[in-house]
PDB file of N, CA and C in Angstrom:
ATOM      1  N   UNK A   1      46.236 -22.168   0.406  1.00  0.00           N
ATOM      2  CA  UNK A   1      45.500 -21.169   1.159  1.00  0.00           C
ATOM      3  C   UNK A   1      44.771 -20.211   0.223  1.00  0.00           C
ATOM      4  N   UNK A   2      45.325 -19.776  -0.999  1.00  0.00           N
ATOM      5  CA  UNK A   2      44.779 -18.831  -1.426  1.00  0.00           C
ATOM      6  C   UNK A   2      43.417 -19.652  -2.700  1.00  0.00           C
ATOM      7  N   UNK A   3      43.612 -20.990  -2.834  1.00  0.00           N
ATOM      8  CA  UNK A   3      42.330 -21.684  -3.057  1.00  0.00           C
ATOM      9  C   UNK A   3      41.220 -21.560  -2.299  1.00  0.00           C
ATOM     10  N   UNK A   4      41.931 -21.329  -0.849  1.00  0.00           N
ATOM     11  CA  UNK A   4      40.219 -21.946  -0.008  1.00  0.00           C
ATOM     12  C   UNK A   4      39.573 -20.003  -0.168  1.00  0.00           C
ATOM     13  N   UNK A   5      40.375 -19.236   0.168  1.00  0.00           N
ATOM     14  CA  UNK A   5      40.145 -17.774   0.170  1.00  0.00           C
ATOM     15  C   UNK A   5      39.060 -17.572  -1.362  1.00  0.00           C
ATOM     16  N   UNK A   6      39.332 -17.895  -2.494  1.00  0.00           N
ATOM     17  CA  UNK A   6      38.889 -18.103  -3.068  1.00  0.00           C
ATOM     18  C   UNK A   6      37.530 -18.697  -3.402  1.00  0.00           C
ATOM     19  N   UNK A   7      37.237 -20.023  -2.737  1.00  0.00           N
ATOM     20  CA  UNK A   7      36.650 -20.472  -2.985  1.00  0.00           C
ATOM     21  C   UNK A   7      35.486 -20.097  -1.897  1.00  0.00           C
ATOM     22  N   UNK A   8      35.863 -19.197  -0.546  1.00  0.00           N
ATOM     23  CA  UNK A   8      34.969 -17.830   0.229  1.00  0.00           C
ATOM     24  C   UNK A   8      34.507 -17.247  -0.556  1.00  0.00           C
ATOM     25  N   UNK A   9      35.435 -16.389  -0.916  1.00  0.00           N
ATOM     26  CA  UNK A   9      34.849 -15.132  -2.226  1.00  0.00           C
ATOM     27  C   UNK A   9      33.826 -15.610  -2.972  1.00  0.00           C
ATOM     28  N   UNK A  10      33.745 -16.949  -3.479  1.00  0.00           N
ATOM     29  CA  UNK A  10      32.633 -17.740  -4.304  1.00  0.00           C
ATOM     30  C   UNK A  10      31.485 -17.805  -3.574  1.00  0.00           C
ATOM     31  N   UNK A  11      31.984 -18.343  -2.761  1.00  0.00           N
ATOM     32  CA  UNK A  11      30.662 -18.937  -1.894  1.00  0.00           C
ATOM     33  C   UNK A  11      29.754 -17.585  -1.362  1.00  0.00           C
ATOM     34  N   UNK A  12      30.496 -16.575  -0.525  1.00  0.00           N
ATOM     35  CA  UNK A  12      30.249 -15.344  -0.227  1.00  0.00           C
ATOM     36  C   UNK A  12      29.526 -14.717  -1.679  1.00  0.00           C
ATOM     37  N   UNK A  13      29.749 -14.934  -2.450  1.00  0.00           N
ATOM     38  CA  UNK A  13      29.111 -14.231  -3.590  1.00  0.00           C
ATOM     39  C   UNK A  13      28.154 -14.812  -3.865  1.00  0.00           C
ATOM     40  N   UNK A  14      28.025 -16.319  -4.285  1.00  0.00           N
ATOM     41  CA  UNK A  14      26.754 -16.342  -4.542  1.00  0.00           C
ATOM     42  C   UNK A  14      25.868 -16.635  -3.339  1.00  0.00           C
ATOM     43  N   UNK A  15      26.020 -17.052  -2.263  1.00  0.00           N
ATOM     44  CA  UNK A  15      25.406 -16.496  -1.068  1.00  0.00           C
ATOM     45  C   UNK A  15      24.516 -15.363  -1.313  1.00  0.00           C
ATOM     46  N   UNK A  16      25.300 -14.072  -1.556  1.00  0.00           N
ATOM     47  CA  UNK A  16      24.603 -13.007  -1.740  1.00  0.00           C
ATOM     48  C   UNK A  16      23.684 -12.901  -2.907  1.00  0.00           C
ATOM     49  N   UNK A  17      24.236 -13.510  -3.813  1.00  0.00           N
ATOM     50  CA  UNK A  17      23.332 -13.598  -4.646  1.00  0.00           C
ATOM     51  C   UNK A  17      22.288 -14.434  -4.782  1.00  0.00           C
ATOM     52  N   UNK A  18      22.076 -15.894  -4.265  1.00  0.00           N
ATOM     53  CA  UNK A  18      20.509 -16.500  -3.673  1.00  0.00           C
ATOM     54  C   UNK A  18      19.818 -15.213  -2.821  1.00  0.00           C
ATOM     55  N   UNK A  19      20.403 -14.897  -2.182  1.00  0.00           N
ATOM     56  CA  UNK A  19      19.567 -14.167  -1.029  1.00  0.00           C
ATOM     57  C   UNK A  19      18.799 -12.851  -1.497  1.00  0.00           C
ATOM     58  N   UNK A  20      19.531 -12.606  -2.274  1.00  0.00           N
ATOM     59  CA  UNK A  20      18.660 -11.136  -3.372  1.00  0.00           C
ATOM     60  C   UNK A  20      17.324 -11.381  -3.412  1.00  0.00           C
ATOM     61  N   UNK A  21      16.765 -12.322  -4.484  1.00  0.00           N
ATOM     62  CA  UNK A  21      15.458 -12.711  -4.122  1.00  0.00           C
ATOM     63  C   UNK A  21      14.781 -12.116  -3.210  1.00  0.00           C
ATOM     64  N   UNK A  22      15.315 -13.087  -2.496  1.00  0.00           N
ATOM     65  CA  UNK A  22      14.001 -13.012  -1.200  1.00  0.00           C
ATOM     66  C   UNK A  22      14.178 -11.718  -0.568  1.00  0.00           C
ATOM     67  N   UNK A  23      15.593 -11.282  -0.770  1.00  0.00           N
ATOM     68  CA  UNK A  23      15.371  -9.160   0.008  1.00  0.00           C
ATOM     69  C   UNK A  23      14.359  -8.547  -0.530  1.00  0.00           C
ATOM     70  N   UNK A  24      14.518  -8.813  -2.325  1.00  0.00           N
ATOM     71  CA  UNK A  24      13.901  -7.716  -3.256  1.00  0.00           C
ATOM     72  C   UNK A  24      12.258  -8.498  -2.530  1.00  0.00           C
ATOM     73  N   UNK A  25      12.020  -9.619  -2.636  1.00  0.00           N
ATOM     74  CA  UNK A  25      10.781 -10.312  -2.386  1.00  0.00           C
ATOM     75  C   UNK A  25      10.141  -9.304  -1.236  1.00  0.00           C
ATOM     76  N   UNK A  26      10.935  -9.653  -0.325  1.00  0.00           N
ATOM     77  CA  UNK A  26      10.362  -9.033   1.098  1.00  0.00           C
ATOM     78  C   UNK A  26      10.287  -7.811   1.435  1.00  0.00           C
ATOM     79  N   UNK A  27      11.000  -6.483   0.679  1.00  0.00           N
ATOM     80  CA  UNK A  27      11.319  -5.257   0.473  1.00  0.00           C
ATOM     81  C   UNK A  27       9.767  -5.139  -0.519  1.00  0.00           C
ATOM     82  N   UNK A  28       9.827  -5.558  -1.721  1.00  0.00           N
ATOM     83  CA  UNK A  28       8.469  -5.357  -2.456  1.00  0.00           C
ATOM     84  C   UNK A  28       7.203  -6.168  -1.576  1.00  0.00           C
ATOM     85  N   UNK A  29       7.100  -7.006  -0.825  1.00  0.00           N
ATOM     86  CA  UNK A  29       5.741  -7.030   0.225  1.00  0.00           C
ATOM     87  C   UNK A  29       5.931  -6.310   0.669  1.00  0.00           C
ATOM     88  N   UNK A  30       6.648  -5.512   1.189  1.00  0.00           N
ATOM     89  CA  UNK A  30       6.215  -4.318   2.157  1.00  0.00           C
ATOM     90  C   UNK A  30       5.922  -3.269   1.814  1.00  0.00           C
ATOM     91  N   UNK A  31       6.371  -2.661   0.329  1.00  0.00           N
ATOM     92  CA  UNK A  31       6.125  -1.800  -0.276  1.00  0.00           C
ATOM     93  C   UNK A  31       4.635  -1.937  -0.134  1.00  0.00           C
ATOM     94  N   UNK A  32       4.206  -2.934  -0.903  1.00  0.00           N
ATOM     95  CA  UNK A  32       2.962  -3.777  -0.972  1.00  0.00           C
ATOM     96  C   UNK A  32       1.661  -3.738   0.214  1.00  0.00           C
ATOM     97  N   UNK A  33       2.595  -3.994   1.018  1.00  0.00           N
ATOM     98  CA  UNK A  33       1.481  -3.645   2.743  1.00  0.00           C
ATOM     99  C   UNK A  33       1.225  -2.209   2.613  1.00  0.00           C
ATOM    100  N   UNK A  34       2.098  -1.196   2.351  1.00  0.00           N
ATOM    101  CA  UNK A  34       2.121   0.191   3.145  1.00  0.00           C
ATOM    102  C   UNK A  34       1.252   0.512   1.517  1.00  0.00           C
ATOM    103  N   UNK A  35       1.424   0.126   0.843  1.00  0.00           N
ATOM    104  CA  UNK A  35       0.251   0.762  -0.459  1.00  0.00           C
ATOM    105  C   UNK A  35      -0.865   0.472  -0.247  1.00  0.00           C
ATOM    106  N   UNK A  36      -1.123  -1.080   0.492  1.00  0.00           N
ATOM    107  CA  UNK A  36      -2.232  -1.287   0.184  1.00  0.00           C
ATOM    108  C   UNK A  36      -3.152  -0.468   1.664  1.00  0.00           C
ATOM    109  N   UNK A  37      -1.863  -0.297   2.832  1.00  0.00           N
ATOM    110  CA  UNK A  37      -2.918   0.709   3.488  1.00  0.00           C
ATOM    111  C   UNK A  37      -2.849   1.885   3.699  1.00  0.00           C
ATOM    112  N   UNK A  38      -2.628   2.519   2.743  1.00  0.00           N
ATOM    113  CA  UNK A  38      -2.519   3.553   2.513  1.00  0.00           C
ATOM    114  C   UNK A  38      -4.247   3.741   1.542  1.00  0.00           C
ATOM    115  N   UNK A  39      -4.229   2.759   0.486  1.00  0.00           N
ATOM    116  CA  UNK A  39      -5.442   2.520  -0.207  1.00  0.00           C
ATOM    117  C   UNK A  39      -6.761   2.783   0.458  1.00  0.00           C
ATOM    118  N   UNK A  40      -6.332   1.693   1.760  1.00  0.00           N
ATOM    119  CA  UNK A  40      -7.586   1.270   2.869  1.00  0.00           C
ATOM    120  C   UNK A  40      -7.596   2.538   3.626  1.00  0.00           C
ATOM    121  N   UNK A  41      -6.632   3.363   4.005  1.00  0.00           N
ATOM    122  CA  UNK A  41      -6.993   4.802   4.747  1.00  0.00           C
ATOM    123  C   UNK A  41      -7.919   5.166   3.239  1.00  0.00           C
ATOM    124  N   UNK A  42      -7.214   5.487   1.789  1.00  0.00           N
ATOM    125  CA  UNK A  42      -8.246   6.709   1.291  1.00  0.00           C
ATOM    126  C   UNK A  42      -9.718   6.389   0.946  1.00  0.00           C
ATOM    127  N   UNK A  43      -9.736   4.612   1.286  1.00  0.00           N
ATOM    128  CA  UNK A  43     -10.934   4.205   0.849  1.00  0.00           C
ATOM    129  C   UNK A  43     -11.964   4.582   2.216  1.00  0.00           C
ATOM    130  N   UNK A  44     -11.357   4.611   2.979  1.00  0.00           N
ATOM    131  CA  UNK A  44     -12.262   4.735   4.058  1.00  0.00           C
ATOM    132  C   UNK A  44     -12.835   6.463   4.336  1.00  0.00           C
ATOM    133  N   UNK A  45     -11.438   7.169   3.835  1.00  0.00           N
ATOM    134  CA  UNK A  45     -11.795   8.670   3.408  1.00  0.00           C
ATOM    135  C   UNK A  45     -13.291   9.376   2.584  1.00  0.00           C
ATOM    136  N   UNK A  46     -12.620   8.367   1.361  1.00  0.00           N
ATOM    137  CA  UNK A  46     -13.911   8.226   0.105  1.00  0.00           C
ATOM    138  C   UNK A  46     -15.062   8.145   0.748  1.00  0.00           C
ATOM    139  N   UNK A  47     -14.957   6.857   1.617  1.00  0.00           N
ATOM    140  CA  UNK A  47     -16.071   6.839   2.063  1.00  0.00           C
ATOM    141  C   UNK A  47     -17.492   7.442   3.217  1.00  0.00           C
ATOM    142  N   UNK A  48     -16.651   8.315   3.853  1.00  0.00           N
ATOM    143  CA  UNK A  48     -17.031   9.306   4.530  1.00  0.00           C
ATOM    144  C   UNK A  48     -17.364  10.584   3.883  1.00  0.00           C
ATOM    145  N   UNK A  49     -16.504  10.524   3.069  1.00  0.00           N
ATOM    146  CA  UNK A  49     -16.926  11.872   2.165  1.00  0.00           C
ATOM    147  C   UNK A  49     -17.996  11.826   0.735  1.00  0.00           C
ATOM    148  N   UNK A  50     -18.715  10.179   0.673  1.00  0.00           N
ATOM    149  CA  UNK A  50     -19.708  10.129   0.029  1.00  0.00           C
ATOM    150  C   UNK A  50     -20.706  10.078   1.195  1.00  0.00           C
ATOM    151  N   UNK A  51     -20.483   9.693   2.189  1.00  0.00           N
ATOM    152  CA  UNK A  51     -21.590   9.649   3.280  1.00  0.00           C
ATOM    153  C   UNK A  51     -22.287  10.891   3.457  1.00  0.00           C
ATOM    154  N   UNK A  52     -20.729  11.749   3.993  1.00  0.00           N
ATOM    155  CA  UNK A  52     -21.385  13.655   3.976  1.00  0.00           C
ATOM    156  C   UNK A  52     -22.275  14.160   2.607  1.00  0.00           C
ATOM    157  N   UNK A  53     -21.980  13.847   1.159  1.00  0.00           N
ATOM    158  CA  UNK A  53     -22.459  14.243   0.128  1.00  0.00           C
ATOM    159  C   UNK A  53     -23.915  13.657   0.247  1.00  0.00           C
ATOM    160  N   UNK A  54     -23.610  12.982   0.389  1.00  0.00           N
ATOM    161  CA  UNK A  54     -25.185  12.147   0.791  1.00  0.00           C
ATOM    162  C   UNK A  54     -26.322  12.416   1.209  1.00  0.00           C
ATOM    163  N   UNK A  55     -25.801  13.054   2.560  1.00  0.00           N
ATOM    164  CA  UNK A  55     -26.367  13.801   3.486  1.00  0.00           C
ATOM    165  C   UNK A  55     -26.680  15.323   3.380  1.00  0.00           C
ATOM    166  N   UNK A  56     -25.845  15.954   2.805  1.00  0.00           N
ATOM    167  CA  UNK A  56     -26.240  17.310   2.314  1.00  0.00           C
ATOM    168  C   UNK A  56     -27.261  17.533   0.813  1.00  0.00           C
ATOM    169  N   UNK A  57     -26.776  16.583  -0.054  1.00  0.00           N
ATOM    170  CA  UNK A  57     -27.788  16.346  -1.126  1.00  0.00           C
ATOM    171  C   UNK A  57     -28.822  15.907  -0.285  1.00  0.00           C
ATOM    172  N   UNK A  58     -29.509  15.296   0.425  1.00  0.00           N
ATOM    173  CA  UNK A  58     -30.926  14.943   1.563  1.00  0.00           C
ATOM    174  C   UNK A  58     -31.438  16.150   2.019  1.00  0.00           C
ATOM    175  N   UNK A  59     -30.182  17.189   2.838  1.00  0.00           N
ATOM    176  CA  UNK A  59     -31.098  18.161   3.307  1.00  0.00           C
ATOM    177  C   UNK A  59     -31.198  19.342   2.040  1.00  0.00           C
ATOM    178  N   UNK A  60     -30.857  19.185   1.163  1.00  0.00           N
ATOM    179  CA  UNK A  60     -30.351  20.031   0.165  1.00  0.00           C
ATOM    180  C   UNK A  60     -32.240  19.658  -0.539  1.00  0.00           C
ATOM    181  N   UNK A  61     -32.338  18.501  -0.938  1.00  0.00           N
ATOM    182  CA  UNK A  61     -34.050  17.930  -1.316  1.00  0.00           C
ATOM    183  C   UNK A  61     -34.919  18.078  -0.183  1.00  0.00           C
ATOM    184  N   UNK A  62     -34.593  18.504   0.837  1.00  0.00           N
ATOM    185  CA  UNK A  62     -35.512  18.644   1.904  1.00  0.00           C
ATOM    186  C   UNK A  62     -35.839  20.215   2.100  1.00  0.00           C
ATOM    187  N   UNK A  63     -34.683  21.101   1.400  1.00  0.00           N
ATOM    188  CA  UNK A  63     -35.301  22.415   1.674  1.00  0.00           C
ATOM    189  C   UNK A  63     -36.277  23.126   0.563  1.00  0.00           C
ATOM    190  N   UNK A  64     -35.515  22.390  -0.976  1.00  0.00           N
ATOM    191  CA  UNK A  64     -36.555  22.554  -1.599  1.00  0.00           C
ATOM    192  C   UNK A  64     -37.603  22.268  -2.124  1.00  0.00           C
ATOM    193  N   UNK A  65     -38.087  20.926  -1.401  1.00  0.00           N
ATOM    194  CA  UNK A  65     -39.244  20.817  -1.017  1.00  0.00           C
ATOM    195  C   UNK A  65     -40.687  21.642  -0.061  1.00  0.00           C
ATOM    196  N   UNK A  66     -39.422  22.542   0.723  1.00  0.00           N
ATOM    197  CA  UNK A  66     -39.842  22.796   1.771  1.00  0.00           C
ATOM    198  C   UNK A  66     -40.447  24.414   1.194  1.00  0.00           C
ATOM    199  N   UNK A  67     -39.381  24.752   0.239  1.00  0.00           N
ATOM    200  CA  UNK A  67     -39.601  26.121  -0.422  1.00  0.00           C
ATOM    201  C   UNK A  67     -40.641  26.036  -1.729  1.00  0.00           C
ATOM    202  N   UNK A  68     -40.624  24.691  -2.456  1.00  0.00           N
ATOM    203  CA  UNK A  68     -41.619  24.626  -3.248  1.00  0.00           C
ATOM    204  C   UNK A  68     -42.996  24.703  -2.490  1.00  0.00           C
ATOM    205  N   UNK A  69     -43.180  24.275  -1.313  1.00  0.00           N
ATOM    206  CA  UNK A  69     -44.687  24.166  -1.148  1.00  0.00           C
ATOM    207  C   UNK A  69     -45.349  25.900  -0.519  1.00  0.00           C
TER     208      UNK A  69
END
């Protein structure tokens, strides 16, 4: 009896230990997802906030144009 108990404890162990992998695997894709949209929110940020710059540098050349003449 105290063979087969044993030979649980084994199995139970490295059980756990194949399976690590793929936790750490699947724990780091997700890290992975939430970075990468986190990225895609500030890229889309960026990108609104070169749009506005954009746009104020335009009326910004439009007034002093408007004051040069």
């Amino acid at each position: 009896m105290h063979d087969n108990n044993s030979n649980h404890d084994i199995n139970s162990y490295q059980q756990s230990f194949m399976n690590k992998p793929y936790e750490q695997e699947r724990e780091l894709r997700e890290h992975l997802e939430m970075i990468t949209s986190k990225l895609e929110n500030m890229s889309d940020r960026i990108s609104t906030i070169n749009k506005s710059i954009l746009f104020v540098t335009k009326r910004l050349d439009d007034l002093e144009s408007k004051i040069g003449q």
